[in-house]
N, C-alpha and C. Protein backbone atom coordinates (compact mmCIF):
# COMPACT_ATOMS: atom_id res chain seq x y z
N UNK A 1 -97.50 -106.00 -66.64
CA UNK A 1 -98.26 -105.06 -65.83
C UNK A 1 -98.78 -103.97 -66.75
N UNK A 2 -100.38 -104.15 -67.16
CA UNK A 2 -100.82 -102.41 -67.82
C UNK A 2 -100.57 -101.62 -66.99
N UNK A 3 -100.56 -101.10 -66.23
CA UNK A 3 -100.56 -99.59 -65.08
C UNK A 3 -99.45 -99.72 -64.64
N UNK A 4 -98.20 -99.58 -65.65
CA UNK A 4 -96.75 -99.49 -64.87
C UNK A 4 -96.53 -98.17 -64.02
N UNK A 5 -96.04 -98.01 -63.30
CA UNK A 5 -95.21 -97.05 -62.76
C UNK A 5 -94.90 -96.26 -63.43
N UNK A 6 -94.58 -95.24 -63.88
CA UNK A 6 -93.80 -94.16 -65.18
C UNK A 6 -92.50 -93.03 -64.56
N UNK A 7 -92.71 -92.78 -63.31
CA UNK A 7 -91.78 -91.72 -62.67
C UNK A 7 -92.05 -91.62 -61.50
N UNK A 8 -91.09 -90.88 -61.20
CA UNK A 8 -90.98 -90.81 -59.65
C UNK A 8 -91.20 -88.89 -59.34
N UNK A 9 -92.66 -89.10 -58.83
CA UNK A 9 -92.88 -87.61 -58.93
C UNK A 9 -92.04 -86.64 -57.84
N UNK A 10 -92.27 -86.68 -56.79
CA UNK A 10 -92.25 -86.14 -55.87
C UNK A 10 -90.83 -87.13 -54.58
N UNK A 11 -90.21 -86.22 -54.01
CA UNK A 11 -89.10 -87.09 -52.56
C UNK A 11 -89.35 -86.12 -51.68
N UNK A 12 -89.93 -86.64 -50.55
CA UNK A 12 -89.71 -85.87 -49.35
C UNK A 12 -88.71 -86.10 -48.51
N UNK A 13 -88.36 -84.66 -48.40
CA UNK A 13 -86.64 -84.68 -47.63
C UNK A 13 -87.14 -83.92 -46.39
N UNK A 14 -86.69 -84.48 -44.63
CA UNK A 14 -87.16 -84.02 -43.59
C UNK A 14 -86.29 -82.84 -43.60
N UNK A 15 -86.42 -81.51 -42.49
CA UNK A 15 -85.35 -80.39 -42.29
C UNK A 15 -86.32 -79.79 -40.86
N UNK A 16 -85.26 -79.37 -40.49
CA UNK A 16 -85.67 -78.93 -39.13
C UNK A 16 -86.41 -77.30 -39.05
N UNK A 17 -85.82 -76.65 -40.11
CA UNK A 17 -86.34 -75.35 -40.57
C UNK A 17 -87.04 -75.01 -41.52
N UNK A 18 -88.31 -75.30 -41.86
CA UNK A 18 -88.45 -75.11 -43.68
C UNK A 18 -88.46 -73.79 -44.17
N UNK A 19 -88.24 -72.97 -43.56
CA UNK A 19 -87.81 -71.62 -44.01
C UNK A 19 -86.61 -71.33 -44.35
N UNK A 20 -85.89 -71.83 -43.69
CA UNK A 20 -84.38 -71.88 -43.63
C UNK A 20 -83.81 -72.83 -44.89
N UNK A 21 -84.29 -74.30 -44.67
CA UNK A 21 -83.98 -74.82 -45.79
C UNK A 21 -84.42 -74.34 -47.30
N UNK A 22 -85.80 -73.87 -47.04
CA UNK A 22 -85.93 -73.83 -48.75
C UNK A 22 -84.92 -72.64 -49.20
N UNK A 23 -84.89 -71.83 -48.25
CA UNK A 23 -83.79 -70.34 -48.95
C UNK A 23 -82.49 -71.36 -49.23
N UNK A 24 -82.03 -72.14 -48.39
CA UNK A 24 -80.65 -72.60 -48.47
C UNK A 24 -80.81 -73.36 -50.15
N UNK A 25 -81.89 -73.99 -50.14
CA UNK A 25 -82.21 -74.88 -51.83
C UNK A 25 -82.68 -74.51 -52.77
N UNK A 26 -82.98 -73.36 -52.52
CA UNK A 26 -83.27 -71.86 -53.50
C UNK A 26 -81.68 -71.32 -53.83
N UNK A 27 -81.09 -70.71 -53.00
CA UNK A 27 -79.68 -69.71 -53.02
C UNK A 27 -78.66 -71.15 -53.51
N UNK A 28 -78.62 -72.37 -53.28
CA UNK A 28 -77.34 -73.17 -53.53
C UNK A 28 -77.57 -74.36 -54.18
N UNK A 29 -78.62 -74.36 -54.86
CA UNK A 29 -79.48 -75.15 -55.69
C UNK A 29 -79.71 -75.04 -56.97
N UNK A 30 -80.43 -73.77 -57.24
CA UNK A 30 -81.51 -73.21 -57.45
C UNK A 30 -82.50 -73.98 -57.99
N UNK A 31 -82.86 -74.26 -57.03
CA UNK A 31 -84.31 -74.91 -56.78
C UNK A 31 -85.51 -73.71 -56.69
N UNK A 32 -86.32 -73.96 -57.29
CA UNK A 32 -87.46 -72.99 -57.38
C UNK A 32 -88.71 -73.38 -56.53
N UNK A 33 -88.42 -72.30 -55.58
CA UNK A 33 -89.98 -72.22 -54.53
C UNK A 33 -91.28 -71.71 -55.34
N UNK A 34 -91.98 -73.10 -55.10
CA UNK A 34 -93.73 -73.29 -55.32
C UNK A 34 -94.52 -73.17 -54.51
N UNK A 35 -94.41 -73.25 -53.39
CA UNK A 35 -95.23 -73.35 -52.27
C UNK A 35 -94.50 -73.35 -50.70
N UNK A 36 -94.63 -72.50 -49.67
CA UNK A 36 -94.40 -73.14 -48.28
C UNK A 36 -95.16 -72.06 -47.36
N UNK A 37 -95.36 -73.37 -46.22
CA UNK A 37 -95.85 -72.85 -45.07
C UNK A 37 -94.96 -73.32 -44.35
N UNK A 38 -95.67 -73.35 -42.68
CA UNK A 38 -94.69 -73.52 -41.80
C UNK A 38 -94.39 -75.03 -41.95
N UNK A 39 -95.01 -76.14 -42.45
CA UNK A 39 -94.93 -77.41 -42.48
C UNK A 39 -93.91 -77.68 -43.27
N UNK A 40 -94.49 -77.20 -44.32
CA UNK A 40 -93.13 -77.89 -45.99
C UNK A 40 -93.19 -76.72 -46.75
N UNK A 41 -92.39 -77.34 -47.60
CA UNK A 41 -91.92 -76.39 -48.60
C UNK A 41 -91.60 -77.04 -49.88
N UNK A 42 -92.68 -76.42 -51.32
CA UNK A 42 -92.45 -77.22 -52.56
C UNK A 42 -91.75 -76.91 -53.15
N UNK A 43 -90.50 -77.39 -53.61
CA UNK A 43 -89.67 -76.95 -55.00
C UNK A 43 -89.68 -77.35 -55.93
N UNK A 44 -89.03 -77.33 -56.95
CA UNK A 44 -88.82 -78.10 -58.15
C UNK A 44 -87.19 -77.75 -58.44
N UNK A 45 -86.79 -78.54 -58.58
CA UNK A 45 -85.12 -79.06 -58.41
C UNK A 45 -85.17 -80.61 -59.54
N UNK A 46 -84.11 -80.29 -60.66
CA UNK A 46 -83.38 -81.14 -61.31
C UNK A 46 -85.08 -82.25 -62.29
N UNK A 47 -86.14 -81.57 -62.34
CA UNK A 47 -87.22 -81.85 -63.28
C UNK A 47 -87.78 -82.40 -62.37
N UNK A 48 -88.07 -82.50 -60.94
CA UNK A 48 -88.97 -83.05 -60.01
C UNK A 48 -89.50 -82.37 -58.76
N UNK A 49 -90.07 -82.90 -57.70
CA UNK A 49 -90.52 -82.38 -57.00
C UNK A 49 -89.82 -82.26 -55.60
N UNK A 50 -89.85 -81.64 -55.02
CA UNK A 50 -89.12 -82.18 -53.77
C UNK A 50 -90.05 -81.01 -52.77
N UNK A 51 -90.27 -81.76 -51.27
CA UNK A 51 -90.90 -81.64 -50.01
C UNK A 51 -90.07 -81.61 -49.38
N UNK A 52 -90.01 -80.35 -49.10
CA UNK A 52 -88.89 -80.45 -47.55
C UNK A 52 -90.18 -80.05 -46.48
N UNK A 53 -90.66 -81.03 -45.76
CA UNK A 53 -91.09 -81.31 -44.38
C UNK A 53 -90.55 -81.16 -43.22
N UNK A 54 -91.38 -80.08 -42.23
CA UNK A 54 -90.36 -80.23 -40.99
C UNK A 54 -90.74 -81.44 -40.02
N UNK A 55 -89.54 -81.81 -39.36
CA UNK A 55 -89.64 -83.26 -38.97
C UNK A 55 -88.68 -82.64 -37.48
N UNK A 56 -88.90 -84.08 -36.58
CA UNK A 56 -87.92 -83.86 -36.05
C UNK A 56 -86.65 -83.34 -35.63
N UNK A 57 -85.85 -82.62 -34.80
CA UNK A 57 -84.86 -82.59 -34.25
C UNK A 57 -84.16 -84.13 -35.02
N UNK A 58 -82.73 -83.62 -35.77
CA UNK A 58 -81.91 -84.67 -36.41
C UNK A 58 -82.22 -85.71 -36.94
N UNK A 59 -83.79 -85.58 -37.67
CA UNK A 59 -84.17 -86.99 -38.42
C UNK A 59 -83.54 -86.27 -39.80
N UNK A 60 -83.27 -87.09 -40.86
CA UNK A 60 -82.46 -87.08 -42.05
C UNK A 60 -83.29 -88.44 -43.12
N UNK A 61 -83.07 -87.83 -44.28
CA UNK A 61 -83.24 -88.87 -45.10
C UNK A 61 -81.98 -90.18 -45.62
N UNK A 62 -81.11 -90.17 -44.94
CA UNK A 62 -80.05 -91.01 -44.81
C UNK A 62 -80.46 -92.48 -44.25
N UNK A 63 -79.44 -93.34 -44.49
CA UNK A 63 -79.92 -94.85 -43.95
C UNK A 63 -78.15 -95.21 -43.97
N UNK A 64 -78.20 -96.26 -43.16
CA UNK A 64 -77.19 -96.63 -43.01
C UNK A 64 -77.18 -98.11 -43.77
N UNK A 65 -75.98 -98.81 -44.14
CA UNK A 65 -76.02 -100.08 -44.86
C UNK A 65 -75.54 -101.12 -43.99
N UNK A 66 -75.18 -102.20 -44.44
CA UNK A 66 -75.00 -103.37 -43.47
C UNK A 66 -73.83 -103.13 -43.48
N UNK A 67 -72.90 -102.69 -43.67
CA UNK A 67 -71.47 -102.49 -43.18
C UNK A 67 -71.23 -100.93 -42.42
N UNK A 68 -72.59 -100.33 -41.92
CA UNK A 68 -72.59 -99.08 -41.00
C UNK A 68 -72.50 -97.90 -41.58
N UNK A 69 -72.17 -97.61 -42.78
CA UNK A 69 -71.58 -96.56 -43.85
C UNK A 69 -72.99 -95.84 -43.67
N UNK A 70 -73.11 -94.51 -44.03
CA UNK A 70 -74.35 -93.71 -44.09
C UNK A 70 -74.24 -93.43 -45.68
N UNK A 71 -75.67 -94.09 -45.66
CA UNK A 71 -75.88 -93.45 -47.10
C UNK A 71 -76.98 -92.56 -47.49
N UNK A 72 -76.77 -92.40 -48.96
CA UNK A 72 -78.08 -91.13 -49.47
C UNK A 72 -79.36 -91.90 -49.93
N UNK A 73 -79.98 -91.16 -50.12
CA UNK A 73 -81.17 -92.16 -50.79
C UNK A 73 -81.35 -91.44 -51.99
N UNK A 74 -80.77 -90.78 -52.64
CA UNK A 74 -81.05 -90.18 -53.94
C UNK A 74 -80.01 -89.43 -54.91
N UNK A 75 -79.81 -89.43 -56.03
CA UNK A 75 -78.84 -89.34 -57.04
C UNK A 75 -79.08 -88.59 -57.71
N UNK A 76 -78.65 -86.95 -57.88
CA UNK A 76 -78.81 -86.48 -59.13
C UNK A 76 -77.59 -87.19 -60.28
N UNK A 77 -77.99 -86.56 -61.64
CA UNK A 77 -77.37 -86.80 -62.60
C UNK A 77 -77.11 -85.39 -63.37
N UNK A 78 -75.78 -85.00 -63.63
CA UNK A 78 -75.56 -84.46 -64.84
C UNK A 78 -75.13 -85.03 -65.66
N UNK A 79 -74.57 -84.03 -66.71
CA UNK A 79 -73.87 -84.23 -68.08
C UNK A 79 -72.69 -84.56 -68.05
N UNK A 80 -71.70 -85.24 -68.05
CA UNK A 80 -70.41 -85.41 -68.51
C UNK A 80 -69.40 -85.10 -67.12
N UNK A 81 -67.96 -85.26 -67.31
CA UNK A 81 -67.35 -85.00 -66.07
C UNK A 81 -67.03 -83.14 -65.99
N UNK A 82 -66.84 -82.91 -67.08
CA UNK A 82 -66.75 -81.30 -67.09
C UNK A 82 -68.23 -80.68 -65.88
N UNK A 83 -69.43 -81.00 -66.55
CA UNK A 83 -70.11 -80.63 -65.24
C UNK A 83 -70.30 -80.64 -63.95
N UNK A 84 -69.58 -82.04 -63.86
CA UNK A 84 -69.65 -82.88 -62.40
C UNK A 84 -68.35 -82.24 -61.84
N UNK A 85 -67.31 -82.08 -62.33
CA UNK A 85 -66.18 -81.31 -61.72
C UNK A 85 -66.79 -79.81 -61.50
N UNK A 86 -67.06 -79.29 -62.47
CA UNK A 86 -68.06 -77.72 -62.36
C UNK A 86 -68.50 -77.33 -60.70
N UNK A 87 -69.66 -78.45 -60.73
CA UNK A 87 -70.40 -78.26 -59.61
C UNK A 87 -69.74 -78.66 -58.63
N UNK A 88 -68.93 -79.94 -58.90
CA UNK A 88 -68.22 -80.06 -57.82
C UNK A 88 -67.55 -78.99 -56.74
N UNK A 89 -67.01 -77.99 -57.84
CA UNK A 89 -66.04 -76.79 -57.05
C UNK A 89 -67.17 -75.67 -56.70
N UNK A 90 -68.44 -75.56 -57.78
CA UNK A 90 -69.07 -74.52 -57.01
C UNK A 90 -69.77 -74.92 -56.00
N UNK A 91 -70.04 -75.81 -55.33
CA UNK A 91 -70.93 -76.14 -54.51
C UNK A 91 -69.39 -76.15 -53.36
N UNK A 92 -68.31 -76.11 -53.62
CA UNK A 92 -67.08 -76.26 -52.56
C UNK A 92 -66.83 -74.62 -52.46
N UNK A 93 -67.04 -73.92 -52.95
CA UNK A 93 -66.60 -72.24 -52.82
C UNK A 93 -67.73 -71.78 -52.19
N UNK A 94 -68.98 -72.36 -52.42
CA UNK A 94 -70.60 -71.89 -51.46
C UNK A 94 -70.64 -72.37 -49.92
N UNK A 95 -69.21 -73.12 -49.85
CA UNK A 95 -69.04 -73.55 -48.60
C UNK A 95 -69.82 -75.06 -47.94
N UNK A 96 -70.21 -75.88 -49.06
CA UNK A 96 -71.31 -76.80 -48.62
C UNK A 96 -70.27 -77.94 -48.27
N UNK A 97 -70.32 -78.98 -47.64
CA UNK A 97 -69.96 -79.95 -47.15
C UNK A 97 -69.92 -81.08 -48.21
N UNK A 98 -68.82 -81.27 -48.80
CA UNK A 98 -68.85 -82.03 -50.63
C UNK A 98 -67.76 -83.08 -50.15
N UNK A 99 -68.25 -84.22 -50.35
CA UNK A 99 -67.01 -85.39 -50.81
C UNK A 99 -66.13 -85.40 -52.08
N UNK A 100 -65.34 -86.08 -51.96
CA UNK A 100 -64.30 -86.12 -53.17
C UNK A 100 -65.16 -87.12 -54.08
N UNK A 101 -64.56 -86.64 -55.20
CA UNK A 101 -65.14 -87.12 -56.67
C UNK A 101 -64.56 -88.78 -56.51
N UNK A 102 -65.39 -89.86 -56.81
CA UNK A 102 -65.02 -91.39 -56.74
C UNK A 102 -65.54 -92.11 -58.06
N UNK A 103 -64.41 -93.00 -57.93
CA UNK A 103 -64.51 -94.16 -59.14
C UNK A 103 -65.11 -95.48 -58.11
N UNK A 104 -66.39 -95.05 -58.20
CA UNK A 104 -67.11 -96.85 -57.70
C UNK A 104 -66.78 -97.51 -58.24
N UNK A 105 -66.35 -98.11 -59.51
CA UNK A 105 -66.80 -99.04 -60.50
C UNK A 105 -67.23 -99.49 -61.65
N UNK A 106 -68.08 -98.36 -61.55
CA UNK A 106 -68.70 -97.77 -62.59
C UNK A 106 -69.26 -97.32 -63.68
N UNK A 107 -69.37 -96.85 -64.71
CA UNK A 107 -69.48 -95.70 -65.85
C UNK A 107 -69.58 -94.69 -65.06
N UNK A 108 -68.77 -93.44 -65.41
CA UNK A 108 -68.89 -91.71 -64.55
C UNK A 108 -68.43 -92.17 -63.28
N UNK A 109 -68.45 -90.79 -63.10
CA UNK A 109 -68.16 -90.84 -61.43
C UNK A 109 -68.89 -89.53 -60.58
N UNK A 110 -69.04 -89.84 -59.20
CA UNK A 110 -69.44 -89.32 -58.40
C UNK A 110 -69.12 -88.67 -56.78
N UNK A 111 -69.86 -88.08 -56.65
CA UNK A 111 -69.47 -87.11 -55.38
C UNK A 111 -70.82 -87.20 -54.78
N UNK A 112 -70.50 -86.86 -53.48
CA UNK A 112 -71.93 -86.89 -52.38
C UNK A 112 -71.84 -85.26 -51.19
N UNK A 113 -72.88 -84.58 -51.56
CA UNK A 113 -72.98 -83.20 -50.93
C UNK A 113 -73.88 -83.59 -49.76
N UNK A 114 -73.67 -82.52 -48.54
CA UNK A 114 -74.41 -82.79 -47.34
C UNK A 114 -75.16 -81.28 -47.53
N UNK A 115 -76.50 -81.21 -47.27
CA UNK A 115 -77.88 -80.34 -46.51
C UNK A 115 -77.17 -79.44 -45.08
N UNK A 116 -77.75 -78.31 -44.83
CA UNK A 116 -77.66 -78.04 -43.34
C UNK A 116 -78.22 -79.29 -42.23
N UNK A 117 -79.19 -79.99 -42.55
CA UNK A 117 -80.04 -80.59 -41.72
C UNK A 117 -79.07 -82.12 -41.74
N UNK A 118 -78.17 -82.37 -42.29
CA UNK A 118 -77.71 -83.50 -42.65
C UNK A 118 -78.01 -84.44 -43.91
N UNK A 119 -78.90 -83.94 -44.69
CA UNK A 119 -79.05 -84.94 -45.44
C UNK A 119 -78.22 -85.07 -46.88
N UNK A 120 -77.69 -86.13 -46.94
CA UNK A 120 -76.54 -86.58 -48.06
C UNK A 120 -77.36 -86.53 -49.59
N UNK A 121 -76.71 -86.17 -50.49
CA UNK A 121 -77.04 -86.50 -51.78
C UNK A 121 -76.04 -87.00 -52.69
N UNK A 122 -76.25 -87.94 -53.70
CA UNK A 122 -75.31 -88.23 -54.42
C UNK A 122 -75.20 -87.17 -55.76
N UNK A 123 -74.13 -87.55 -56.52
CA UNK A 123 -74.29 -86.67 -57.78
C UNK A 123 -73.73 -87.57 -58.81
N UNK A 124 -74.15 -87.72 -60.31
CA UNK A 124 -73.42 -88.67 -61.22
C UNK A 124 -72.90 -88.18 -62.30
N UNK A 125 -72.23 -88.40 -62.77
CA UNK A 125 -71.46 -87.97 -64.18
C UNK A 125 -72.63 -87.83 -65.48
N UNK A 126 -73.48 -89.32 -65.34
CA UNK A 126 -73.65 -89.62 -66.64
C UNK A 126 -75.59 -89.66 -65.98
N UNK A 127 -76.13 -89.21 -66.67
CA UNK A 127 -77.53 -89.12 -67.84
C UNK A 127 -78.34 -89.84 -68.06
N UNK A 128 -79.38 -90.59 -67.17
CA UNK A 128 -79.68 -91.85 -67.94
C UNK A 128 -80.00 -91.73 -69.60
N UNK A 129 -79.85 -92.83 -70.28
CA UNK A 129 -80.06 -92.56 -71.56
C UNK A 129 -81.77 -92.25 -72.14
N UNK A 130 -82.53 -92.84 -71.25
CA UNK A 130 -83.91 -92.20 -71.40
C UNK A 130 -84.29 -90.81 -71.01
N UNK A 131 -83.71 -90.44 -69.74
CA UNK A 131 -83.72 -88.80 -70.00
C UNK A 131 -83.08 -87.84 -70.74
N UNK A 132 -82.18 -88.47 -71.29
CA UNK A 132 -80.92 -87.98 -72.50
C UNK A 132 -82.18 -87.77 -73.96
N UNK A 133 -82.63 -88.81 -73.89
CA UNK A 133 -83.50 -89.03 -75.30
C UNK A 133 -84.39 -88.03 -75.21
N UNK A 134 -85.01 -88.46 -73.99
CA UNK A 134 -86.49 -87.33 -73.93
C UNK A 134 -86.32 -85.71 -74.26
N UNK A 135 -84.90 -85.37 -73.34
CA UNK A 135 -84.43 -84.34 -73.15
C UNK A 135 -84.06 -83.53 -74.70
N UNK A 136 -83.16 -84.76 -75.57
CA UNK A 136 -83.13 -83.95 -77.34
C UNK A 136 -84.35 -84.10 -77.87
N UNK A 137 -85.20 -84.86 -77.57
CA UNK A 137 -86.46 -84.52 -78.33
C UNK A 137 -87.10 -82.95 -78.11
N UNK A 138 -86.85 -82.55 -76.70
CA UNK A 138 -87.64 -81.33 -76.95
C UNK A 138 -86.70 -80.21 -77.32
């Protein structure tokens, strides 16, 4: 394929408030507000874009799997377990709704934080090694 794909610019995440949410992903994030009206709200969070759209009463970016489990649709990554424990506890003293740290299987391990609006995120230990690279180059 010449015209591959290269990144994934932008995720729109629904919220019932976008005023409300972007302060909440600003103050416990820090995600940096670019843009909002009453519709959405642009940030930039973890080198990308993110849309929080107001949507529905209790729509979420969550999906459920064939064994019923609710899942996230998206993964940050840090550095190492020292960070991932880090955030782990500050995002638990900010009062946010945090799962326990898990051994899937793996390489690293992970934890999954919940949104006011409901929506789940994962978190990973480890880096992909192409953003690792890109990242010491600059």
């Amino acid at each position: 394929m010449k015209n591959k794909l290269m990144r994934v610019g932008t995720t729109y995440i629904p919220v019932s408030d976008v005023e409300k949410a972007a302060s909440w992903y600003s103050a416990n994030l820090e995600a940096v507000l670019n843009y909002k009206d009453g519709e959405k709200a642009i940030l930039e969070l973890a080198n990308h874009s993110l849309f929080l759209v107001k949507a529905k009463e209790g729509e979420t970016a969550n999906f459920q799997d064939h064994n019923g489990r609710i899942r996230f649709s998206m993964t940050f990554e840090v550095e190492g377990m020292d960070a991932l424990n880090s955030l782990h506890s500050e995002l638990n003293r900010k009062g946010i709704m945090v799962g326990d740290i898990e051994n899937r299987g793996h390489a690293g391990r992970n934890f999954v934080f919940t949104d006011p609006d409901g929506n789940r995120f994962d978190v990973w230990s480890e880096l992909s090694p192409f953003f690792k690279e890109m990242m010491i180059k600059k």
